[in-house]
PDB file of N, CA and C in Angstrom:
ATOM      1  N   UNK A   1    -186.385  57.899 159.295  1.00  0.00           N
ATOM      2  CA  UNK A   1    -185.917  57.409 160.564  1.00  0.00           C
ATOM      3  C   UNK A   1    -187.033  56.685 161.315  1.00  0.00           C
ATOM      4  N   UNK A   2    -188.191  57.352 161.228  1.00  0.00           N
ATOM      5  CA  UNK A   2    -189.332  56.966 161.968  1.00  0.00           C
ATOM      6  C   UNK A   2    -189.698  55.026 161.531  1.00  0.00           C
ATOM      7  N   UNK A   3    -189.110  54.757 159.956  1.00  0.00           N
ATOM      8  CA  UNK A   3    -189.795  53.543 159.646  1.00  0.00           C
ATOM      9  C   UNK A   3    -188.580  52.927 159.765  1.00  0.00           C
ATOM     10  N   UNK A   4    -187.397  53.027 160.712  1.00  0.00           N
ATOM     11  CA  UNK A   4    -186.413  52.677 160.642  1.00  0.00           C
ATOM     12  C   UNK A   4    -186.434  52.364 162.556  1.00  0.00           C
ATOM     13  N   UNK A   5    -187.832  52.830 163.049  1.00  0.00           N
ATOM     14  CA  UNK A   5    -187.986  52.159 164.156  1.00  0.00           C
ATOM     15  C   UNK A   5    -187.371  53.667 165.643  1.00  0.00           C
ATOM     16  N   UNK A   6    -186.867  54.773 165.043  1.00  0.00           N
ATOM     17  CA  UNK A   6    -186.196  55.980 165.892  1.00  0.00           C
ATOM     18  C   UNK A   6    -187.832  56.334 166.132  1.00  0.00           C
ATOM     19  N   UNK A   7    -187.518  56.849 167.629  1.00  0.00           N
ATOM     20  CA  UNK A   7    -188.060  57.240 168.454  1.00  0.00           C
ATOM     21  C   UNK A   7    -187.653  58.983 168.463  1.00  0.00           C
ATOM     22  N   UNK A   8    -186.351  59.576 168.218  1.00  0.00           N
ATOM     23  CA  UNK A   8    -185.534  60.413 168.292  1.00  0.00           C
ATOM     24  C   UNK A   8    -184.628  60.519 166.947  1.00  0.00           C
ATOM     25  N   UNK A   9    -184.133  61.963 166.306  1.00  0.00           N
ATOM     26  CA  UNK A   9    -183.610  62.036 165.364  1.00  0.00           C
ATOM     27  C   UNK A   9    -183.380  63.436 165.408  1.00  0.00           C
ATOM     28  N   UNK A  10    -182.071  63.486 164.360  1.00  0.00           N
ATOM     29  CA  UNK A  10    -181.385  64.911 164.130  1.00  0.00           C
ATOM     30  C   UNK A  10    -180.758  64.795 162.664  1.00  0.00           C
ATOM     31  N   UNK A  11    -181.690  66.340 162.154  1.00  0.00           N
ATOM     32  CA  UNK A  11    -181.218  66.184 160.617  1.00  0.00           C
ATOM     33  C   UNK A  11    -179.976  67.093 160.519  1.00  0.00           C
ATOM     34  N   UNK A  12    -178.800  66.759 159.847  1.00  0.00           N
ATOM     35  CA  UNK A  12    -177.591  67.165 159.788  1.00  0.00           C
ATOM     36  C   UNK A  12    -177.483  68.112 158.526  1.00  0.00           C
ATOM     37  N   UNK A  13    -177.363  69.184 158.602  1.00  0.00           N
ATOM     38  CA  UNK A  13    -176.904  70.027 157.161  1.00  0.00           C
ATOM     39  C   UNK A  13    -176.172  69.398 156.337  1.00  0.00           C
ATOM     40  N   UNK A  14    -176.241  69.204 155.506  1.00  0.00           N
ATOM     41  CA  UNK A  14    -175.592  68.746 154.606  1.00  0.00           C
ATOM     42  C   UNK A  14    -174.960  69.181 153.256  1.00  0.00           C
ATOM     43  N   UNK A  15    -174.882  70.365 153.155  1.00  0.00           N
ATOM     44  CA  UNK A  15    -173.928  71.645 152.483  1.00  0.00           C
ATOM     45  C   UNK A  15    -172.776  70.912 152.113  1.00  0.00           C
ATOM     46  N   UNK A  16    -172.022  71.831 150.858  1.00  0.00           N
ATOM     47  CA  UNK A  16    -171.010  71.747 150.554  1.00  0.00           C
ATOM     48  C   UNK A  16    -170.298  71.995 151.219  1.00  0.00           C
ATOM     49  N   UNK A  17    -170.028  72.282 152.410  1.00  0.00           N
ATOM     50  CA  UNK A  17    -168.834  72.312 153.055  1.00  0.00           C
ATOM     51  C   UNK A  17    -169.213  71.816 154.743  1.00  0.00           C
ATOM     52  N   UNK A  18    -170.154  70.829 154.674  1.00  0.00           N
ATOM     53  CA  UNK A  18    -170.419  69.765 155.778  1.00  0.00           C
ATOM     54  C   UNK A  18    -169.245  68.682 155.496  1.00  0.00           C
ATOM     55  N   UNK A  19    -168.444  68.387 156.860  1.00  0.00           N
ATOM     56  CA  UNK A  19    -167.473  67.445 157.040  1.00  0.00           C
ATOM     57  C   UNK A  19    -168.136  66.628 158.070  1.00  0.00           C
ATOM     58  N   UNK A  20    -167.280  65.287 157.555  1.00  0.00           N
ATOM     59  CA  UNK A  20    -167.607  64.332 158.927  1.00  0.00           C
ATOM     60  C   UNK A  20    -166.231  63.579 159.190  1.00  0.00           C
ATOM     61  N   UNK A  21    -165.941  63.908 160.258  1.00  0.00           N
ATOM     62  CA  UNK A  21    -165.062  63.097 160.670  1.00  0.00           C
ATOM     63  C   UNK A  21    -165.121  61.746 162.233  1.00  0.00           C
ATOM     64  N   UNK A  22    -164.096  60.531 161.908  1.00  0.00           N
ATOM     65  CA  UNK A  22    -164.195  59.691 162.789  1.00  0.00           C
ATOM     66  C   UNK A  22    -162.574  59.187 163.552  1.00  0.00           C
ATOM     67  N   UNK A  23    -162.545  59.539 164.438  1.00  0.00           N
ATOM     68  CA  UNK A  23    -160.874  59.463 164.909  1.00  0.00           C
ATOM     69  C   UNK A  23    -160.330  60.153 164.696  1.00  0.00           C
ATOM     70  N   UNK A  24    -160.579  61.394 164.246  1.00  0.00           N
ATOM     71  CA  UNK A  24    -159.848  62.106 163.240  1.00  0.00           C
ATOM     72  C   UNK A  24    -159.317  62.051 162.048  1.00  0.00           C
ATOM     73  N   UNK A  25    -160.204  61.396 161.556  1.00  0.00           N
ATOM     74  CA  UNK A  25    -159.937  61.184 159.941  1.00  0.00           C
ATOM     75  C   UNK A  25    -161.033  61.840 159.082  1.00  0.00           C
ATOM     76  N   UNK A  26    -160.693  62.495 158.113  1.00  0.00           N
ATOM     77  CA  UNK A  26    -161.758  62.935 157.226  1.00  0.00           C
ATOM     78  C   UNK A  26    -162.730  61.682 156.521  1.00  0.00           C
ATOM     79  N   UNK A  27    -163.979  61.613 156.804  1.00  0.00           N
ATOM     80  CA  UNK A  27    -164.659  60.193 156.033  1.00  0.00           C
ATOM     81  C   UNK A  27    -165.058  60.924 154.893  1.00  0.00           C
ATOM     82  N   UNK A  28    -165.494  62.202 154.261  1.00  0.00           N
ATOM     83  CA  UNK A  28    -166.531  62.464 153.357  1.00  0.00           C
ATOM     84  C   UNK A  28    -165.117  63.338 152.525  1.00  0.00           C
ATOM     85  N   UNK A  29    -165.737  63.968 151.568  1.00  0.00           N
ATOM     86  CA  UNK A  29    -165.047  65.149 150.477  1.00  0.00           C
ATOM     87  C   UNK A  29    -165.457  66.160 150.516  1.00  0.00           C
ATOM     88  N   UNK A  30    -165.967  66.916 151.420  1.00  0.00           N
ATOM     89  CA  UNK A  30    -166.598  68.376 151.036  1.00  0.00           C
ATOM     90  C   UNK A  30    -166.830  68.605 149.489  1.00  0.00           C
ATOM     91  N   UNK A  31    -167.546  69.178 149.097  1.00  0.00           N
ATOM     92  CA  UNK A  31    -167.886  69.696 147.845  1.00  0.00           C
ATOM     93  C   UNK A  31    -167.428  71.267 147.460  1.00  0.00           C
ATOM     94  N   UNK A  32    -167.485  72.045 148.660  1.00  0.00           N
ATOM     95  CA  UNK A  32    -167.654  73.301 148.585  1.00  0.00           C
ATOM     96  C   UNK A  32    -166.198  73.813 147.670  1.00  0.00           C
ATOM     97  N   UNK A  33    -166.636  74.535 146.715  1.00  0.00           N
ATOM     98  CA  UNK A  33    -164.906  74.900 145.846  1.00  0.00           C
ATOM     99  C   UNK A  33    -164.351  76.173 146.612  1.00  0.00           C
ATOM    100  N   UNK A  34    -164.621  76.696 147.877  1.00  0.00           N
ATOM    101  CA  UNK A  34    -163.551  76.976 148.500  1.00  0.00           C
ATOM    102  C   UNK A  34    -162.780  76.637 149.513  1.00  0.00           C
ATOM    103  N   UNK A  35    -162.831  75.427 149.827  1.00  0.00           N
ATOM    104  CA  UNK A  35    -161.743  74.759 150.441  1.00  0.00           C
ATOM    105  C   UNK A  35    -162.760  74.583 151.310  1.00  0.00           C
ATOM    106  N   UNK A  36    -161.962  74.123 152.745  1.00  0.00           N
ATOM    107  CA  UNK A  36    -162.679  74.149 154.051  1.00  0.00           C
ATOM    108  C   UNK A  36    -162.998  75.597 154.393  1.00  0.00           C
ATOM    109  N   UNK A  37    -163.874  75.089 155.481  1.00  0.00           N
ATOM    110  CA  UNK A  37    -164.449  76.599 156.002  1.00  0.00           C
ATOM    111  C   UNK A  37    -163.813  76.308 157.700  1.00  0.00           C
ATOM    112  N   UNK A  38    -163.695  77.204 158.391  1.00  0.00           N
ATOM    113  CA  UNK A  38    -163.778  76.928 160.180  1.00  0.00           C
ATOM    114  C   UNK A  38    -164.799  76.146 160.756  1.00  0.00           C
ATOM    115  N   UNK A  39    -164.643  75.967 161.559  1.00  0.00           N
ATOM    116  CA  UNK A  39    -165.713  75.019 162.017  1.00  0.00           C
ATOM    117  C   UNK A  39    -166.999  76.310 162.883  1.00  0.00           C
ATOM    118  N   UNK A  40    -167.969  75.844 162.395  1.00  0.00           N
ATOM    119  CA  UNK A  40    -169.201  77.130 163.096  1.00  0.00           C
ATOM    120  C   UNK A  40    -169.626  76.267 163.988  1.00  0.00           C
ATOM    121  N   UNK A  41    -170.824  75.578 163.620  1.00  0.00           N
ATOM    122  CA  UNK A  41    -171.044  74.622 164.874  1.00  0.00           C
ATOM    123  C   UNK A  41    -170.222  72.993 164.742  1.00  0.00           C
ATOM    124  N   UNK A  42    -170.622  72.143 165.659  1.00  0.00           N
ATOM    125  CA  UNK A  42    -170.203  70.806 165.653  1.00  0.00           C
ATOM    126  C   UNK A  42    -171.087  70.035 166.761  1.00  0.00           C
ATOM    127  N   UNK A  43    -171.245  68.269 165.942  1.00  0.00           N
ATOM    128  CA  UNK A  43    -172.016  67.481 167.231  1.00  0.00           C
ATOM    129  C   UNK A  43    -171.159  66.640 167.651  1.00  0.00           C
ATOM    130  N   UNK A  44    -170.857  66.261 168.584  1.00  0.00           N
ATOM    131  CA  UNK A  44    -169.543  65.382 169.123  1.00  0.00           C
ATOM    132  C   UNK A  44    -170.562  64.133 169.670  1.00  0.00           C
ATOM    133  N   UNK A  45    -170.015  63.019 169.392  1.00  0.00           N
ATOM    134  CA  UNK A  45    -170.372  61.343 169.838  1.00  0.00           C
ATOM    135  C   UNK A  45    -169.320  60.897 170.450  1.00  0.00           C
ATOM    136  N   UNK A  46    -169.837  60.154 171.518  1.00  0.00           N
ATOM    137  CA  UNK A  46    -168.448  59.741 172.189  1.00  0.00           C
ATOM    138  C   UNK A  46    -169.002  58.079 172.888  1.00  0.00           C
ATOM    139  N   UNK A  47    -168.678  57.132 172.845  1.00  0.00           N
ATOM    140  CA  UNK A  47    -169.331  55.812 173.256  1.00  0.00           C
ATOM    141  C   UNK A  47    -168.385  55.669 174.527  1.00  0.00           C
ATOM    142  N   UNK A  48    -169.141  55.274 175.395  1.00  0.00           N
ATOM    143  CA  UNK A  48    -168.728  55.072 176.663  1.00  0.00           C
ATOM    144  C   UNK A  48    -169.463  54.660 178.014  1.00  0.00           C
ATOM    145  N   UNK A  49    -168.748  54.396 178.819  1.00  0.00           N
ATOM    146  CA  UNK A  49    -169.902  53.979 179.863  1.00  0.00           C
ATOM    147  C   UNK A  49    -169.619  54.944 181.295  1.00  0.00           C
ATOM    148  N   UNK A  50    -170.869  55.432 181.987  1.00  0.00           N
ATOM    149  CA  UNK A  50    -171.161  56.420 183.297  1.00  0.00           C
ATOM    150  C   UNK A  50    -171.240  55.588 183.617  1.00  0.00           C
ATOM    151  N   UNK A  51    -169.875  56.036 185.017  1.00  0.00           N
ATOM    152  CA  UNK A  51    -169.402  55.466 186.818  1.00  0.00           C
ATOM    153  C   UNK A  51    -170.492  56.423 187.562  1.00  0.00           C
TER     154      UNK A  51
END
């Protein structure tokens, strides 16, 4: 990230049973062979502009 010019960065687990979703759509496949898991933690992005 650093030679990519970030000032700031966050490394994401990336486990077999790390999902990513956008709109609510699944983008990735989990790997994990027991299905999904619940959700434990989550990072939410949201683009927008402060009134």
């Amino acid at each position: 990230m650093r030679s990519l010019g970030a000032t700031d960065a966050v490394n994401l687990d990336g486990g077999g049973s790390t999902t990513i979703t956008i709109n609510q759509q699944l983008i990735n496949r989990p790997s994990d062979s027991t299905a999904e898991r619940p959700i434990a933690d989550a990072i939410g992005i949201q683009n927008g502009r402060v009134s």
